[in-house]
Protein backbone atom coordinates (compact mmCIF):
# COMPACT_ATOMS: atom_id res chain seq x y z
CA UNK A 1 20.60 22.17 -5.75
CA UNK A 2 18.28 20.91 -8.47
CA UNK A 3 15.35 23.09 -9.47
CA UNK A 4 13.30 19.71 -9.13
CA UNK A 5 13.65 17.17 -7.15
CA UNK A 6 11.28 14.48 -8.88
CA UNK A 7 11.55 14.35 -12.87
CA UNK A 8 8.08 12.98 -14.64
CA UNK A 9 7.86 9.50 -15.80
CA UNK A 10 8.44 8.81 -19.62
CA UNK A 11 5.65 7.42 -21.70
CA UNK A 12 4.72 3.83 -21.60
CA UNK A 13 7.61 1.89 -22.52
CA UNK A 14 6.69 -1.26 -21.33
CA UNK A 15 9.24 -1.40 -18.54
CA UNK A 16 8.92 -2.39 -14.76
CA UNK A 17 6.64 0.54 -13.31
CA UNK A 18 4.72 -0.13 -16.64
CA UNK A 19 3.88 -3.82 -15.47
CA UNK A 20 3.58 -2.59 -11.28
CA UNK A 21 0.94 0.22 -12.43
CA UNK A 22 -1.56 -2.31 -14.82
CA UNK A 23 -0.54 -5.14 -11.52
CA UNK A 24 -1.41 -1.88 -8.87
CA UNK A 25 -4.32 -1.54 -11.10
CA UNK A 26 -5.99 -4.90 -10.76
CA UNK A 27 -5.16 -5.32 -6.84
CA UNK A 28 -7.35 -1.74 -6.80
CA UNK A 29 -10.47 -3.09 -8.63
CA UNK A 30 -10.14 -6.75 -6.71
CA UNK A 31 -9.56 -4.88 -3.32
CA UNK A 32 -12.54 -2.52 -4.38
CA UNK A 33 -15.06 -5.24 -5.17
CA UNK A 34 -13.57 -7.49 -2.07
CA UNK A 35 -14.71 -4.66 0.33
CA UNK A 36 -18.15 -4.02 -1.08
CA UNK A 37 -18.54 -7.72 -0.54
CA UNK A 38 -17.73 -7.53 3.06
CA UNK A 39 -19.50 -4.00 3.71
CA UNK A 40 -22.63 -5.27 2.77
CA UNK A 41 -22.16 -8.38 5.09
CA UNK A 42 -20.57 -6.19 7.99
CA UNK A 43 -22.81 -5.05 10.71
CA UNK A 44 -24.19 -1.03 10.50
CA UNK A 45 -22.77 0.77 12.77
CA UNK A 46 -20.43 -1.44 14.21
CA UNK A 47 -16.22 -1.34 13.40
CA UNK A 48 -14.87 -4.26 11.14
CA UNK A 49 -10.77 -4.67 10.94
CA UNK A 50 -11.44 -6.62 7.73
CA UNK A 51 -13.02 -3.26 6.09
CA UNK A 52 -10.25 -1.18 7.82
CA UNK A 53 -7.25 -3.07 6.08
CA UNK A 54 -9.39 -3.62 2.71
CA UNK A 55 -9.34 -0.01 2.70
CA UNK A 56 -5.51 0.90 3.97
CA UNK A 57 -4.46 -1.72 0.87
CA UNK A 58 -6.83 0.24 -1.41
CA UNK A 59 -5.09 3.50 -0.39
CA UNK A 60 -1.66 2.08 -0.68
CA UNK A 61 -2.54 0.90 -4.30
CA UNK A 62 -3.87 4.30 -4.93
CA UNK A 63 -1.55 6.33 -3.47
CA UNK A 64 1.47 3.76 -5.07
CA UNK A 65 -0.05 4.55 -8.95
CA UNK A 66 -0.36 8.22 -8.17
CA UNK A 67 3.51 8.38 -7.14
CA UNK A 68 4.13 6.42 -10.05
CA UNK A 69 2.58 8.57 -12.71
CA UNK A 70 4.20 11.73 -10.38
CA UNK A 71 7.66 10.37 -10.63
CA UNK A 72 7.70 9.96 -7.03
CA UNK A 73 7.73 6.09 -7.03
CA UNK A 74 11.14 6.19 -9.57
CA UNK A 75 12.99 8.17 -7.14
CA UNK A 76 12.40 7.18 -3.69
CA UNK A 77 12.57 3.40 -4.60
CA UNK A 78 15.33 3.27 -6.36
CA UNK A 79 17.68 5.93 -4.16
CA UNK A 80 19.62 4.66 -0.88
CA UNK A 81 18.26 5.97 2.26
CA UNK A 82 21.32 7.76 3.36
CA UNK A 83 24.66 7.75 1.77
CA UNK A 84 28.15 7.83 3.02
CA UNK A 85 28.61 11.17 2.57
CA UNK A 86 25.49 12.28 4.29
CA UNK A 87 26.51 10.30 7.00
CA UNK A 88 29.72 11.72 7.45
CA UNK A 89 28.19 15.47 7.64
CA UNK A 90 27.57 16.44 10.69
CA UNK A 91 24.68 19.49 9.70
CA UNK A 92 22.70 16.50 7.63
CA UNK A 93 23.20 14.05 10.69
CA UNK A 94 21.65 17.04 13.05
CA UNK A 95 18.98 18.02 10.41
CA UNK A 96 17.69 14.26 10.33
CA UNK A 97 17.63 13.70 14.06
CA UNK A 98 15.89 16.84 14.79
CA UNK A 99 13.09 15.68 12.31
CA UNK A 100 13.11 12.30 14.11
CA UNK A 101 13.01 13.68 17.35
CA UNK A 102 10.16 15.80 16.42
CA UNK A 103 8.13 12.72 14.91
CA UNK A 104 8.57 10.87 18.58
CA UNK A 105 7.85 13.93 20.78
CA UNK A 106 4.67 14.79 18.44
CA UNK A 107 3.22 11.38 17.79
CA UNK A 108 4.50 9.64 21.24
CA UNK A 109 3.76 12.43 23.15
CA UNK A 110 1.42 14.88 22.44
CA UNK A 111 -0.73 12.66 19.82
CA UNK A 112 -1.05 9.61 21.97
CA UNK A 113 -2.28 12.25 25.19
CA UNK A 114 -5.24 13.05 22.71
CA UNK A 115 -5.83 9.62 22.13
CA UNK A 116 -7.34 6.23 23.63
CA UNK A 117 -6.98 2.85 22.47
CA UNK A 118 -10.13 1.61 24.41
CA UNK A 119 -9.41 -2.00 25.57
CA UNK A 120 -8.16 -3.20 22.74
CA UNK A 121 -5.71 -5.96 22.24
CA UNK A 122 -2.00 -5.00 20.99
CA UNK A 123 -1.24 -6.91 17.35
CA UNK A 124 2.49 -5.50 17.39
CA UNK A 125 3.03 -7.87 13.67
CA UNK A 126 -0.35 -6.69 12.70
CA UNK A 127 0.62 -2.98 14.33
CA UNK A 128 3.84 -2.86 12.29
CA UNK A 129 2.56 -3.97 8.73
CA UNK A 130 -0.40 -1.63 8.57
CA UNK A 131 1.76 1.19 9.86
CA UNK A 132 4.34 0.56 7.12
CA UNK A 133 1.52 0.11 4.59
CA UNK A 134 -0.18 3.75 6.08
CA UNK A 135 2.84 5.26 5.85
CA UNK A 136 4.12 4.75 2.63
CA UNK A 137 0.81 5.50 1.62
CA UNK A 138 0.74 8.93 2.97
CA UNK A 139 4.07 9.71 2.25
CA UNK A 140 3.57 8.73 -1.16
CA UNK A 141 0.61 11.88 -1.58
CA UNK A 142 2.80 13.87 0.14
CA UNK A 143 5.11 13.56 -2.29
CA UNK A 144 3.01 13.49 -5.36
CA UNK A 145 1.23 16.75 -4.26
CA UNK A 146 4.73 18.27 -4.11
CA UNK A 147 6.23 16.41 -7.27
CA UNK A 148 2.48 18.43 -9.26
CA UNK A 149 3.37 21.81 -7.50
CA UNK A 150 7.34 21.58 -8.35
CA UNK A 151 6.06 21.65 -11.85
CA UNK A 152 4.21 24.67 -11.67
CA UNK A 153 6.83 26.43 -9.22
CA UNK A 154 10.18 26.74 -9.79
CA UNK A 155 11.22 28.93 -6.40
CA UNK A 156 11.86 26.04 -3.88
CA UNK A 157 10.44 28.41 -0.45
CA UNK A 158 7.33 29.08 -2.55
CA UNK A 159 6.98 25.21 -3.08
CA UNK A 160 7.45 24.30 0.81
CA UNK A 161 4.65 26.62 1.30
CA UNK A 162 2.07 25.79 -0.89
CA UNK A 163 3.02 22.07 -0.49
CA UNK A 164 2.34 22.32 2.89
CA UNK A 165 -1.17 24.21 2.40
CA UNK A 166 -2.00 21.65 -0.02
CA UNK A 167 -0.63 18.69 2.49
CA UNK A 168 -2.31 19.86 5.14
CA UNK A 169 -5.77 20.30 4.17
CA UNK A 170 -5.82 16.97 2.05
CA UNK A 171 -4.77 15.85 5.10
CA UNK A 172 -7.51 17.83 7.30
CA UNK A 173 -10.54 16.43 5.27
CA UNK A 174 -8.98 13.05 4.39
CA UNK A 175 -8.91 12.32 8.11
CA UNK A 176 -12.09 14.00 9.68
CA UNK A 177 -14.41 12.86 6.76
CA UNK A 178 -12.58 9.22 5.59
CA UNK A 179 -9.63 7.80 7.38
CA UNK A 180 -11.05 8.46 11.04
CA UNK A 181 -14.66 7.33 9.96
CA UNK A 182 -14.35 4.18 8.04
CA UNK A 183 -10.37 2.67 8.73
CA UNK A 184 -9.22 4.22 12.20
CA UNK A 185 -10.85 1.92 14.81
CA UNK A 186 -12.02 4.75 17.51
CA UNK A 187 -9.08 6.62 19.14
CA UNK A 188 -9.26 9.99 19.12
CA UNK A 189 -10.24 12.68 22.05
CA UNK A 190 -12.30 15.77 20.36
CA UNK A 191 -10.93 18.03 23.22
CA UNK A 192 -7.74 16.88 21.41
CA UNK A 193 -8.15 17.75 17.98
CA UNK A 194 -6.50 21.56 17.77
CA UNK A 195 -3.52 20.18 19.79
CA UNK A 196 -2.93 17.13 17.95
CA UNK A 197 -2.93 19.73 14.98
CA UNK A 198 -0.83 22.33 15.90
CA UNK A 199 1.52 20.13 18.11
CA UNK A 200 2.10 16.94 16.07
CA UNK A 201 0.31 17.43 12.16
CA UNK A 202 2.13 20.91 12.07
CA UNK A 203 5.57 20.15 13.26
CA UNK A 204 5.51 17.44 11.49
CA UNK A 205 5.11 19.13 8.10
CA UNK A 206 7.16 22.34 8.64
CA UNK A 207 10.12 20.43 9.64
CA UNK A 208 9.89 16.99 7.26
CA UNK A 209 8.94 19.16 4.21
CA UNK A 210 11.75 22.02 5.15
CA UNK A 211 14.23 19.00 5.06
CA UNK A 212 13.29 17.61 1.74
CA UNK A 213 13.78 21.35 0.45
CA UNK A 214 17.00 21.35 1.84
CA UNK A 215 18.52 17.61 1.23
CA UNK A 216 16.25 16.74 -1.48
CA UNK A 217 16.19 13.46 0.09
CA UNK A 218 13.09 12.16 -0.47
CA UNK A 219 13.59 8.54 1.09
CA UNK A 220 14.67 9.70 4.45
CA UNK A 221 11.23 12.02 3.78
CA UNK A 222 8.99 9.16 3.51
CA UNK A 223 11.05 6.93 6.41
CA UNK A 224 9.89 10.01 8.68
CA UNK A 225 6.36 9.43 7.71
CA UNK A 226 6.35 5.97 8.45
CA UNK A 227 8.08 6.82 11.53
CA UNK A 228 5.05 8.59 12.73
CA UNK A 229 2.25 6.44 11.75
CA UNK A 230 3.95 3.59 13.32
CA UNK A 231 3.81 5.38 16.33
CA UNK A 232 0.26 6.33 15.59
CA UNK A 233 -1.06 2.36 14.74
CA UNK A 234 1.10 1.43 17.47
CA UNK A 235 -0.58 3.98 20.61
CA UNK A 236 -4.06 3.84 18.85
CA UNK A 237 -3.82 -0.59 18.74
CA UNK A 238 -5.00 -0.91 15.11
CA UNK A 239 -6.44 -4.12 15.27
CA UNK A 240 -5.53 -7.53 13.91
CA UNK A 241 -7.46 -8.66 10.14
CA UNK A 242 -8.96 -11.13 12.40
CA UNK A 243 -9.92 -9.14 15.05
CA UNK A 244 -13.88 -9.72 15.17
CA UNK A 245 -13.99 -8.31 18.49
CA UNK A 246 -12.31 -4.44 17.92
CA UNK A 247 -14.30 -1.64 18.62
């Protein structure tokens, strides 16, 4: 097993993630000036979808050109997501559907218990391309904040375990004080909130981040994320871009 899993970009060479960062760049300051068009035209108070996926393409430009300068992007982009002889182990084949079995009971289960869609109508195009965007997103920090600790930490146990403090409360904050308050349209039951965490966020880590320590697969990683925010957009009926009516 490699002592790292992601290696550091080289400097600028003028290459392809060279042109995608300056192009990630621009789509960042365009989507940036785009929404503080539409927030100051949007109503106070009220929920706009066209705010909400402003902001989910501003954090998947964000999160893309931090994976980028990480290393992250390099690797799980350009690696298959499975290969013959992973498929052919039976151990790897049980390790990967125990992590997706986890992502369904947590998110399709106990996360969508704790949570109410309210009425609204189900977008399942609109559902699936803002759950892949989300997703990749958040996978993408996940594996950035891992790809900075790796290179601090060479013992792989010690970097599961501070990855996941560090995951988790970026997570914690970036939800209760951002994602939750100005892109999720309302879903979420307080009474909820310590299960959803302990019975979906948790597992979720432990057993996705214990599996990239182990396989060092960090495509099948970032498919699990997806997996679960899928689920999420999908139970919680993330509205439409045209969706005027979403509350």
């Amino acid at each position: 097993m490699p002592d790292r899993i992601f290696t550091p970009p080289a400097l600028p060479t003028g290459g392809w993630q060279d042109v995608l960062l300056l192009a990630l760049a621009a789509l960042f300051v365009a989507t940036l000036a785009r929404i503080r068009v539409e927030a100051r035209h949007a109503e106070a108070g009220v929920y706009s979808a066209r705010l909400a996926w402003l902001r989910v393409l501003l954090y998947g430009c964000a999160s893309t050109i931090l994976a980028i300068v990480t290393g992250v992007f390099a690797l799980v982009f350009t690696s298959p997501l499975t290969t013959a002889t992973q498929l052919a182990d039976a151990a790897w084949l049980a390790f990967a559907a125990a992590c997706l079995a986890v992502e369904l009971v947590a998110y399709g289960v106990v996360w969508r218990a704790g949570t109410r869609s309210y009425g609204r109508a189900r977008h399942l195009r609109s559902i699936a391309l803002v759950g892949v965007l989300w997703g990749l997103s958040e996978a993408q920090v996940f594996l950035s904040i891992w790809a900075i600790v790796e290179s601090f930490v060479s013992d792989r146990l010690l970097i599961v375990v501070i990855s996941f403090v560090l995951i988790a409360s970026f997570k914690g904050l970036w939800q209760s004080l951002y994602w939750d308050v100005r892109v999720s349209p309302p879903h979420n039951l307080p009474e909820w909130n310590l299960r959803k965490v302990l019975f979906a966020h948790v597992p979720n880590l432990l057993i996705t981040l214990t599996y990239l320590a182990v396989t060092a697969s960090a495509a099948m990683f970032v498919a699990f994320q997806v997996v679960a925010i899928l689920i999420s957009a999908y139970v919680m009926r993330f509205p439409a871009w045209a969706d005027r009516t979403a509350r």
